[in-house]
Protein backbone atom coordinates (compact mmCIF):
# COMPACT_ATOMS: atom_id res chain seq x y z
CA UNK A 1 -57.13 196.51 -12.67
CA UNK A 2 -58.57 198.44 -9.44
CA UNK A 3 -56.19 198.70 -7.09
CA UNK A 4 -57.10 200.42 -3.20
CA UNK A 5 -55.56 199.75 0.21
CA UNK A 6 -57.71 198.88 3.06
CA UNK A 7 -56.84 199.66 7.02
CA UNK A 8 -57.34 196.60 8.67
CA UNK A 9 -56.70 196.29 12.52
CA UNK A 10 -53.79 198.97 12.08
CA UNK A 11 -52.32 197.40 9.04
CA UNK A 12 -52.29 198.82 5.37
CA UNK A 13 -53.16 196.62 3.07
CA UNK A 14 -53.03 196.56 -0.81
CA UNK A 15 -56.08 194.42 -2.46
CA UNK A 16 -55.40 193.79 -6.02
CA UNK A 17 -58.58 193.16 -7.96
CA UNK A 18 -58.52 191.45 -10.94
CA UNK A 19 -60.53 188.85 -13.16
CA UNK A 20 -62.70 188.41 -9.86
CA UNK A 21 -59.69 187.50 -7.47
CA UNK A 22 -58.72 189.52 -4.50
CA UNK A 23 -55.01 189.25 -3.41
CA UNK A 24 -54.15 190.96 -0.17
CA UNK A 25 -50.65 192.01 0.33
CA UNK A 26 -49.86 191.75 4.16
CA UNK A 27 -47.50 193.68 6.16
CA UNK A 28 -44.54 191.83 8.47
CA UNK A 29 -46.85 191.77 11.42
CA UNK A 30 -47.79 188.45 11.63
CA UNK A 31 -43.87 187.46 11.57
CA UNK A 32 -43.15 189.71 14.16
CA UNK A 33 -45.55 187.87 16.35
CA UNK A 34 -44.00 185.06 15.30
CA UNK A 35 -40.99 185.79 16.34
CA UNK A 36 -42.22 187.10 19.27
CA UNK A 37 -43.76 184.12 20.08
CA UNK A 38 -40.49 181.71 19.53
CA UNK A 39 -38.64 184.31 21.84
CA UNK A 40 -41.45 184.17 24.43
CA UNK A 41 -41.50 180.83 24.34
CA UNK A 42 -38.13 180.36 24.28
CA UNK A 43 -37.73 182.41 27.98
CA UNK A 44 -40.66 181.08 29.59
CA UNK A 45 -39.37 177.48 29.36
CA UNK A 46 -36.00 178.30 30.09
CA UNK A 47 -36.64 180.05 33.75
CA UNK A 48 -37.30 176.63 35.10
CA UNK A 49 -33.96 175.46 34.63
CA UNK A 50 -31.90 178.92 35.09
CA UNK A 51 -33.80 179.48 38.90
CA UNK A 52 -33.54 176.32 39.82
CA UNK A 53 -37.27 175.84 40.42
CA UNK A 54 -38.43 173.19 37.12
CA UNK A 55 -39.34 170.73 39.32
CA UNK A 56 -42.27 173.18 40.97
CA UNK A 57 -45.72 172.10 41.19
CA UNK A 58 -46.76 175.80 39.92
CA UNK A 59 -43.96 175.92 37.04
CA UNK A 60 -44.99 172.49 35.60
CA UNK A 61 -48.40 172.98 35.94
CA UNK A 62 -48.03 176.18 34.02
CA UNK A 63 -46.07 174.44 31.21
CA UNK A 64 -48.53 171.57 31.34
CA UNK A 65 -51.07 174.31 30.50
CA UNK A 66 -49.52 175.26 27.40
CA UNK A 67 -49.40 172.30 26.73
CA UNK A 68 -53.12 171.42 27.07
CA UNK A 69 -53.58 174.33 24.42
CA UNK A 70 -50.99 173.22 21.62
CA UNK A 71 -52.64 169.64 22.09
CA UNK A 72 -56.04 171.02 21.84
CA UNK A 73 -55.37 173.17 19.29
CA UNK A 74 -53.49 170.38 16.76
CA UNK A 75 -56.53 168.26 17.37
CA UNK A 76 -58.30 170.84 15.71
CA UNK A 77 -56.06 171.76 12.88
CA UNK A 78 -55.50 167.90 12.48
CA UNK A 79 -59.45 167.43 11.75
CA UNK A 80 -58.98 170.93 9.35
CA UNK A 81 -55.98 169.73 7.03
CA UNK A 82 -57.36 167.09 4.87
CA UNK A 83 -60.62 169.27 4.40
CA UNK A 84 -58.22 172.11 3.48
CA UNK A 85 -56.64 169.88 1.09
CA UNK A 86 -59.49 168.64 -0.47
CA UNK A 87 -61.72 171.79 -0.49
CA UNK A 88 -58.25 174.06 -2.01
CA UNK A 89 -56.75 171.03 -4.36
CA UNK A 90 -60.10 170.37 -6.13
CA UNK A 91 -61.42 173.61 -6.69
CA UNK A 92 -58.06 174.79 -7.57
CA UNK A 93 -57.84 171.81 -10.30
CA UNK A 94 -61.13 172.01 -11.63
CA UNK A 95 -60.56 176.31 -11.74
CA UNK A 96 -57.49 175.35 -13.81
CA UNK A 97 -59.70 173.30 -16.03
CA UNK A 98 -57.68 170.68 -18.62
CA UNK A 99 -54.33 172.47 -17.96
CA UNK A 100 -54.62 170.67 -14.64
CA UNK A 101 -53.62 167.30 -16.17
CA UNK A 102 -50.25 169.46 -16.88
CA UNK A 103 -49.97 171.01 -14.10
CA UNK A 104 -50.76 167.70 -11.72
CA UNK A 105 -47.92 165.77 -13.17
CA UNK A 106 -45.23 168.47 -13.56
CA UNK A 107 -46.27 169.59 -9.82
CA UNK A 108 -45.83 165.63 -9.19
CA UNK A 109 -42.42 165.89 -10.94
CA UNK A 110 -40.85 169.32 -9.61
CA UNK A 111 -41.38 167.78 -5.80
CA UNK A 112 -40.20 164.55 -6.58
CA UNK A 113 -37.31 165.98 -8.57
CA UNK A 114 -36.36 168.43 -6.06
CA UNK A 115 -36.37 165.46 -2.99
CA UNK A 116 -33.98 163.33 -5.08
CA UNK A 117 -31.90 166.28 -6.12
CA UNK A 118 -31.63 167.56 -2.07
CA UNK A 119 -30.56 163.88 -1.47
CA UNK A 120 -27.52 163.86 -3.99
CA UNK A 121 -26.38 167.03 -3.11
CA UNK A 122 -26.34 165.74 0.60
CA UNK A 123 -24.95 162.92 0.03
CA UNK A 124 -21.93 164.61 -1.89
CA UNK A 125 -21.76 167.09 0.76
CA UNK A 126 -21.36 164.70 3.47
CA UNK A 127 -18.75 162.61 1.64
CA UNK A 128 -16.68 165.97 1.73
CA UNK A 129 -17.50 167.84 4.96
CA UNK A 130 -18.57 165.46 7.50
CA UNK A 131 -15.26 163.28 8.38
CA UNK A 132 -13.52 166.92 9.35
CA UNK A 133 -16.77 166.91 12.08
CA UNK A 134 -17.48 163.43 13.04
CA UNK A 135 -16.18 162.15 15.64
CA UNK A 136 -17.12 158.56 17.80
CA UNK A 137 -19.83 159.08 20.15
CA UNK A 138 -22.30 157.08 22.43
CA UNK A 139 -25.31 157.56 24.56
CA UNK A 140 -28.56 158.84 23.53
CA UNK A 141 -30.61 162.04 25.21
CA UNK A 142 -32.07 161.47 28.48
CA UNK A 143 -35.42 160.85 29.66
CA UNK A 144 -37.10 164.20 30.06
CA UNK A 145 -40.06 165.56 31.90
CA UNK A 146 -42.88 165.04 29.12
CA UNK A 147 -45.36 167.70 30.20
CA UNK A 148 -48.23 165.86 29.51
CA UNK A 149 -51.60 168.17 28.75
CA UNK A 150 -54.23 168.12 31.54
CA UNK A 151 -56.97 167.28 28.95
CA UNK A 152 -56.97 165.84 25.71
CA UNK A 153 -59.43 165.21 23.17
CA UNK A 154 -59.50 162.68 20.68
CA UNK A 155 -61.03 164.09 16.99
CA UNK A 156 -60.58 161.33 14.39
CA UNK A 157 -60.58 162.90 10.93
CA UNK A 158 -63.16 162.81 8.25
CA UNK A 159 -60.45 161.06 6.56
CA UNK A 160 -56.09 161.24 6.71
CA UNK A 161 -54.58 163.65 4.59
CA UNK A 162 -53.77 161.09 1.69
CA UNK A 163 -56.95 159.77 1.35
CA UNK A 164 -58.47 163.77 1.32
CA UNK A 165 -55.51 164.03 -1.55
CA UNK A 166 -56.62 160.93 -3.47
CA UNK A 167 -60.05 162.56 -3.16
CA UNK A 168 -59.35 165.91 -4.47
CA UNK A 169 -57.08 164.15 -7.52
CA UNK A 170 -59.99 162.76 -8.88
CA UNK A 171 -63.02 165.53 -7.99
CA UNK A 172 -60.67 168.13 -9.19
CA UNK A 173 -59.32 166.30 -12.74
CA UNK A 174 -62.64 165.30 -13.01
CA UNK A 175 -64.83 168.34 -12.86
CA UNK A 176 -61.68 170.14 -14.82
CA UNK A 177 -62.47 167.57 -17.91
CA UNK A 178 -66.31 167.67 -17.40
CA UNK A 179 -68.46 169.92 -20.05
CA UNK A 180 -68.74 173.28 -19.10
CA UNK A 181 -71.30 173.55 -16.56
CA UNK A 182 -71.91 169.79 -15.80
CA UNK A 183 -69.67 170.29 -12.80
CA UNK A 184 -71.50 173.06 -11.41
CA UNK A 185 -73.23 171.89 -8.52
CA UNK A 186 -70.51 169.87 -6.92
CA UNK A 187 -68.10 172.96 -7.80
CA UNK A 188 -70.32 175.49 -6.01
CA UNK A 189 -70.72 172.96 -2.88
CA UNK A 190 -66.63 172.75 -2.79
CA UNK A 191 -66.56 176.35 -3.24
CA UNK A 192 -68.92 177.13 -0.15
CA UNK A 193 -66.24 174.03 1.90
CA UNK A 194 -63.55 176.02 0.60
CA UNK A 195 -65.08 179.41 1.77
CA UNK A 196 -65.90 177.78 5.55
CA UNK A 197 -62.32 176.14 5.60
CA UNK A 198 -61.41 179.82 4.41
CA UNK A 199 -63.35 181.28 7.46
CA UNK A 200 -62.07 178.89 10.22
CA UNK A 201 -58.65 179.87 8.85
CA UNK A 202 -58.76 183.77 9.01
CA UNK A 203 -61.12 183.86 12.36
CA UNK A 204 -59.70 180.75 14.88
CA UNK A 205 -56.20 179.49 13.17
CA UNK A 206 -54.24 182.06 11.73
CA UNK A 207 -54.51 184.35 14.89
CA UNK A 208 -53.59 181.89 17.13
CA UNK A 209 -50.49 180.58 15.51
CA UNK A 210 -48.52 182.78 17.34
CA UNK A 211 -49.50 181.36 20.51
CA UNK A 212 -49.36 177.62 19.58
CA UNK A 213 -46.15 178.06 17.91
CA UNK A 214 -45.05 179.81 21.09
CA UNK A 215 -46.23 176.90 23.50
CA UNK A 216 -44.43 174.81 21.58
CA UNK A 217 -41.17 176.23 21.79
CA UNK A 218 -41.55 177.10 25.70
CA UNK A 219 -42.06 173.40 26.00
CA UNK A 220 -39.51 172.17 23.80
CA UNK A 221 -37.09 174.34 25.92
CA UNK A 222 -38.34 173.17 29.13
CA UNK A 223 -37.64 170.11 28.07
CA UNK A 224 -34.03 171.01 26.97
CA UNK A 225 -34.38 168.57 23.95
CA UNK A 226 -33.06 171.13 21.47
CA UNK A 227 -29.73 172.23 23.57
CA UNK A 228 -29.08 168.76 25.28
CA UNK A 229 -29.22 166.63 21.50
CA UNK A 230 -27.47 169.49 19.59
CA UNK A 231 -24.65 168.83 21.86
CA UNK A 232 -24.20 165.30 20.66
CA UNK A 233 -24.19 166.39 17.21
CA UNK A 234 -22.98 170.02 16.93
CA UNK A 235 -20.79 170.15 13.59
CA UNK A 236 -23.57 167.23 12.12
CA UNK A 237 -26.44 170.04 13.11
CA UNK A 238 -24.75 172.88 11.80
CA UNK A 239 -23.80 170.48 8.23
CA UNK A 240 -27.75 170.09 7.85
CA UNK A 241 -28.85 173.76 8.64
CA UNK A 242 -26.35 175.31 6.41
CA UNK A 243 -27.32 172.80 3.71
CA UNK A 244 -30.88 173.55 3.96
CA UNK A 245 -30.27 177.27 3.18
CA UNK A 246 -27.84 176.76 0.31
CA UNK A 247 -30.05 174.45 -1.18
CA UNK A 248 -33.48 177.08 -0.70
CA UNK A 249 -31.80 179.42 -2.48
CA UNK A 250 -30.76 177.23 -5.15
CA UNK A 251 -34.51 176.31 -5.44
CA UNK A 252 -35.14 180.23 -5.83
CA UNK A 253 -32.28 180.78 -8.24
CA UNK A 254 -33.42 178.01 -10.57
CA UNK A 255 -37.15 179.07 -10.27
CA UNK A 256 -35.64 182.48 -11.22
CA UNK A 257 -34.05 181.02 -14.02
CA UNK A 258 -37.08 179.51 -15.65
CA UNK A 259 -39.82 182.52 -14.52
CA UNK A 260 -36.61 185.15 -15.95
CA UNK A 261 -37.03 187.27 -12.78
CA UNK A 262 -35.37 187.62 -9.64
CA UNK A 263 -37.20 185.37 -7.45
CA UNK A 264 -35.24 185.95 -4.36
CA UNK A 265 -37.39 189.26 -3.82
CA UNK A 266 -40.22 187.47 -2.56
CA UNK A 267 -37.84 185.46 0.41
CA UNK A 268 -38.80 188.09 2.65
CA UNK A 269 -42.54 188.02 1.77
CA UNK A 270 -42.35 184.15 2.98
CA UNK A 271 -40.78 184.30 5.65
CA UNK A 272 -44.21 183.97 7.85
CA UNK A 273 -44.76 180.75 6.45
CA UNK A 274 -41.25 179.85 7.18
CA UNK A 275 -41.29 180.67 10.92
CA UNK A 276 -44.44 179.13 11.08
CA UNK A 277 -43.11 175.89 9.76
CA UNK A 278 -40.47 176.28 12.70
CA UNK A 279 -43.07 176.14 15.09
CA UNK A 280 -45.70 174.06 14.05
CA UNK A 281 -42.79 171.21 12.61
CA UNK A 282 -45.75 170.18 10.07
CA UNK A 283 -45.71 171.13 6.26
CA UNK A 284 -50.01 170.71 6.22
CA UNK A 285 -50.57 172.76 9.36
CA UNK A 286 -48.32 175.69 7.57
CA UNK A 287 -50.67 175.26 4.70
CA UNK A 288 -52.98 178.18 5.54
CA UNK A 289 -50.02 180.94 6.65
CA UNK A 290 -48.44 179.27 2.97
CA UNK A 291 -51.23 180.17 1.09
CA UNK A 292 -51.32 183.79 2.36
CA UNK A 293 -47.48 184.04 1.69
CA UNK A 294 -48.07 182.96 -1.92
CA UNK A 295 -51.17 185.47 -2.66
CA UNK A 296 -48.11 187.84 -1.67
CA UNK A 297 -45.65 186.74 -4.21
CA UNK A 298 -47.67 187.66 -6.97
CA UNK A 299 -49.07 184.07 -7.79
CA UNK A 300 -52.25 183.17 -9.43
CA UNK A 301 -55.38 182.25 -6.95
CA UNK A 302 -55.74 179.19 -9.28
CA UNK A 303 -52.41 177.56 -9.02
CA UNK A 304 -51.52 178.78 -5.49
CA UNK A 305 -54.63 176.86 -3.69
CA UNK A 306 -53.67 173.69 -6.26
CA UNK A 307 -50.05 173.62 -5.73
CA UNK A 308 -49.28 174.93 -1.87
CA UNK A 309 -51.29 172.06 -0.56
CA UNK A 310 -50.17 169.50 -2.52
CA UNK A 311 -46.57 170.54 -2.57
CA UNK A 312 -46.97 170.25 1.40
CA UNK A 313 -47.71 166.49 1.02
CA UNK A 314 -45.16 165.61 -1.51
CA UNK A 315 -42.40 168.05 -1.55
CA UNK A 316 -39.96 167.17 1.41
CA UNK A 317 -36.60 168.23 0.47
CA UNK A 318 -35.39 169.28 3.97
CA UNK A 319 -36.23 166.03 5.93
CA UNK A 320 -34.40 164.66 2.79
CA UNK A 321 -31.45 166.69 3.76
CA UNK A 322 -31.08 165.98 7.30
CA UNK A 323 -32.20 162.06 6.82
CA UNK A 324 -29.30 161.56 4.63
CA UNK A 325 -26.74 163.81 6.16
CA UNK A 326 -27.97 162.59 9.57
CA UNK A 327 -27.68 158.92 8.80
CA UNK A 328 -24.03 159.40 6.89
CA UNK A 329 -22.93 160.94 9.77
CA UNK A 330 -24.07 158.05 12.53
CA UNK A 331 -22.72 155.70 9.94
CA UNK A 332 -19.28 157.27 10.18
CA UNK A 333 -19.34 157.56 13.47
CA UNK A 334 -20.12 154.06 13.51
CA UNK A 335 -17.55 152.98 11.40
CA UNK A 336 -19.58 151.57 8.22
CA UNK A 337 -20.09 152.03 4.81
CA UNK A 338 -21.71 155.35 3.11
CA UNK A 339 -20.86 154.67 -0.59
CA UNK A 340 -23.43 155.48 -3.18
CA UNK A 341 -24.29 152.42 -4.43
CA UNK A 342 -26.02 152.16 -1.15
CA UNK A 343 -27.47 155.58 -0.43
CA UNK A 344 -28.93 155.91 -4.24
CA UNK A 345 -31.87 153.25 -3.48
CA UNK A 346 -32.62 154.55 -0.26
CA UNK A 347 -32.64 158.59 -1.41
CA UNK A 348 -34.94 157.70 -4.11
CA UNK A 349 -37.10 155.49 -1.45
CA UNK A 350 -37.05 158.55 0.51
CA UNK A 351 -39.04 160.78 -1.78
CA UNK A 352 -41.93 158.08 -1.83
CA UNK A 353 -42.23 156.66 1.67
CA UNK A 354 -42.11 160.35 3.52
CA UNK A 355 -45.08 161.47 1.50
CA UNK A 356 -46.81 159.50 4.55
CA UNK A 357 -45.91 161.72 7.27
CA UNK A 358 -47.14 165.12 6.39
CA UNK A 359 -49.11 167.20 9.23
CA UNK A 360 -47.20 165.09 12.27
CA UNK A 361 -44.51 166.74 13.55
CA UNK A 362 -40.91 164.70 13.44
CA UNK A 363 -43.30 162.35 11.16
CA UNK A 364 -40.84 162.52 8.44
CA UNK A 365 -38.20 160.15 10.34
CA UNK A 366 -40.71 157.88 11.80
CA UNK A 367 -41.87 157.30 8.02
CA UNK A 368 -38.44 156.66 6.95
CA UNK A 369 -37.40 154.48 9.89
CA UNK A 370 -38.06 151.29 8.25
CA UNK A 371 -35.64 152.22 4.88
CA UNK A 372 -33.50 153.47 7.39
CA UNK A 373 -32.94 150.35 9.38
CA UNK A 374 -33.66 147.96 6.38
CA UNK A 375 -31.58 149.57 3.90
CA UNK A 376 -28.91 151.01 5.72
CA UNK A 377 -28.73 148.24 8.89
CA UNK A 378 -29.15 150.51 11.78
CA UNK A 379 -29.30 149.10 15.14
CA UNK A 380 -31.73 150.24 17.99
CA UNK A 381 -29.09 152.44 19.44
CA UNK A 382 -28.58 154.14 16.16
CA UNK A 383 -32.17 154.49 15.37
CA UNK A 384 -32.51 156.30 18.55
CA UNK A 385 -29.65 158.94 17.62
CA UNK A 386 -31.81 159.44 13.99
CA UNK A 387 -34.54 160.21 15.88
CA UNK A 388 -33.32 162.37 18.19
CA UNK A 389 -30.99 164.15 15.69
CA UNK A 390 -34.40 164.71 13.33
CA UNK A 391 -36.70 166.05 15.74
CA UNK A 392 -34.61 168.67 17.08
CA UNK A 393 -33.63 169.85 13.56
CA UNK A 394 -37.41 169.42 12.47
CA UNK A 395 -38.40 172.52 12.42
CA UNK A 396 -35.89 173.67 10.03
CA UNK A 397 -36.47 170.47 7.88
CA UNK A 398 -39.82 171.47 7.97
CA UNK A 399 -39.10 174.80 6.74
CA UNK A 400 -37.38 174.13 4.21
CA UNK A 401 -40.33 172.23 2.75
CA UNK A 402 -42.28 175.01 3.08
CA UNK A 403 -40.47 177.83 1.51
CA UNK A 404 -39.53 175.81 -1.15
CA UNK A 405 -43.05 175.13 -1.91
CA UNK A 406 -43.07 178.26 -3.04
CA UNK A 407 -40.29 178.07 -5.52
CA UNK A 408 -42.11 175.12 -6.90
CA UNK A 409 -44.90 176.97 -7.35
CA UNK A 410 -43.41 179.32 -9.58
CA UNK A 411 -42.28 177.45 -12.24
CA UNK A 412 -45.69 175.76 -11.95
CA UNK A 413 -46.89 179.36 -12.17
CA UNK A 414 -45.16 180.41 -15.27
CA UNK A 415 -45.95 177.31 -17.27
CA UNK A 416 -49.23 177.93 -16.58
CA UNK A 417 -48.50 181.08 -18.63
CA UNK A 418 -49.35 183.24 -15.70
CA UNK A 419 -47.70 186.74 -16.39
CA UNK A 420 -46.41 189.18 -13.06
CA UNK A 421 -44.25 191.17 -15.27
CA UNK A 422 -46.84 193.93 -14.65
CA UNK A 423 -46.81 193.97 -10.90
CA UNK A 424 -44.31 195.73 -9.28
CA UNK A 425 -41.82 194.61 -6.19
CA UNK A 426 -44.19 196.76 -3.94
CA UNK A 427 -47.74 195.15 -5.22
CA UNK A 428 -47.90 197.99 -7.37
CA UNK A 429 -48.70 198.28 -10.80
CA UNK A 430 -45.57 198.70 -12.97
CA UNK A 431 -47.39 199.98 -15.85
């Protein structure tokens, strides 16, 4: 093992090189511009509404601006994603070779697993915390100033991200149970995708997520969506965010459990991904700032690019969360029924029909709203409350998917048989 740190743009950075793989271990300075970005944004939207001037032409045609960008800029990560996924999934399956008939259906199982699990454990939670919060309410938000961009820019996709999923299933099983070397062609040509997805990712995306993320948050609070329907629902909102951190770190203590090590050493080193997720609201346009995060934690190349992306289509505990706590608590409110016998086929109807809204933000709801009003009865009214109640707690939802991704990817790791008992906390070699 050759290990040697780097200075890149003012940042040390620690390559490990082994077997052929390079995995760069990144300071916190992406997350600080992160931050710095939600904060920004967070101001700049807000000094409409504190001067009194939101309704200026020069104000709204500055937010309006940002707004161009973060439309012009999703267009273009929209038309990335399902080449990402493809490019990543099948190359990382068909680098796994046979183990990835394993590794495909206990990757399948862990996310499924995990969605079902986050719905019981809301549902139980709501049964016991929510009637000391709930109380009867009416109305829905108001109509806001929608900031539309100056210029947009319609970029269908090669294909939508489950077809590109389908499509890297099968390339990436099938070159992994080809003959050794009967694969090659179509392997290198994925390879040199993967490596120009790669590039478009390091060069264009990744340095601008700071800004887009940003924009979107200067918007949002121009907007006053977040404040105005957190209001409606403060102890409901508080319920779901608390729940969505007890139940990450229950993801990282069982992960820790099977891998025997303490997996909540690497939270920190995901946290990027995680205040990405906050921004973007999308699980598939995290993918990239994912990936990075789990070269970090010490996890194989191999099963990273095969399990990151695909966990970001299927794994969606925290829209699970807040769909169930959210819809328990208009229910109550409401006056109906929440017993199990009816929130059982709709949590396990969850985990299959939100694997359709990956890579649109507040998608996860919008997938769901036909269980929601078929199964559960809600009425237009209601329906609006979901929806407002979901996209401003999106983010969160979102990141929830996202780190937990991670924890996923752990076990998937170990199974594998992958071993980091020789890399230090640090990156360093141990021994």
């Amino acid at each position: 093992m050759h290990l040697q740190y780097i200075h890149l743009k003012n940042t040390f950075v620690l390559c490990k090189r082994t077997e052929g793989v390079v995995l760069m271990h990144f300071n916190f300075g992406l997350l600080a511009k992160l931050l710095a970005g939600i904060v920004g944004g967070i101001i700049l939207g807000s000094l409409g509404s504190w001067f009194g001037f939101q309704d200026a032409v020069a104000y709204e045609g500055f937010i309006r601006l940002l707004s161009t960008f973060t439309s012009l800029f999703s267009t273009f990560l929209s038309f990335l994603i399902p080449l990402l996924i493809v490019s990543f999934v099948a190359v990382g399956m068909a680098d796994l070779g046979k183990q990835a008939n394993k590794l495909l259906g206990l990757t399948v199982f862990l996310a499924y697993a995990s969605t079902i699990l986050a719905g019981y454990i809301a549902y139980f939670f709501g049964v016991s915390i929510l009637p000391n919060f709930i109380h009867p309410f009416s109305g829905s938000v108001a109509d806001v100033n929608p900031y539309d961009p100056f210029l947009t820019i319609k970029v269908t996709p090669v294909f939508d991200v489950m077809t590109g999923l389908m499509l890297a299933f099968i390339l990436g099983i099938g070159m992994a149970n080809l003959k050794i070397g009967t694969a090659g062609k179509l392997l290198s040509v994925l390879r040199e995708v993967r490596d120009i997805i790669t590039k478009a990712l390091t060069k264009i995306i990744i340095p601008l997520i700071p800004i887009y993320v940003g924009s979107l948050f200067c918007k949002l609070a121009a907007q006053g969506k977040i404040v105005a329907t957190a209001k409606i629902f403060i102890g409901l909102y508080v319920c779901i965010l608390l729940l969505q951190v007890l139940y990450l770190l229950l993801q990282f203590g069982i992960s820790g459990l099977i891998c025997k090590r303490n997996n909540f050493k690497y939270i920190p080193r995901i946290l990027p991904a995680y205040f990405t997720a906050v921004g973007t609201q999308s699980s598939a346009s995290t993918i990239p700032i994912n990936l990075k995060c789990a070269h970090n934690c010490d996890m194989s190349e191999g099963v990273a690019n095969f399990c990151i992306p695909l966990c970001a289509t299927i794994h969606l505990a925290g829209d699970t969360i807040c769909l169930v706590l959210g819809t328990m608590g208009i229910m109550m409110a409401m006056g109906m029924d929440v017993g199990l016998t009816l929130f059982t086929p709709y949590i396990f109807m969850l985990g299959v029909t939100m694997v359709a809204a990956p890579g649109v933000p507040g998608g996860g709801v919008m997938a769901a709203l036909g269980i929601i009003t078929s199964m559960l009865g809600f009425t237009e009214p209601m329906q609006q409350l979901i929806i407002s109640l979901h996209f401003s707690q999106d983010s969160f939802g979102t990141a929830t998917n996202v780190a937990g991704d991670q924890a996923l990817s752990m076990i998937v790791d170990k199974v594998r048989g992958h071993n980091t008992d020789t890399v230090g906390e640090s990156g360093e070699a141990s021994a």
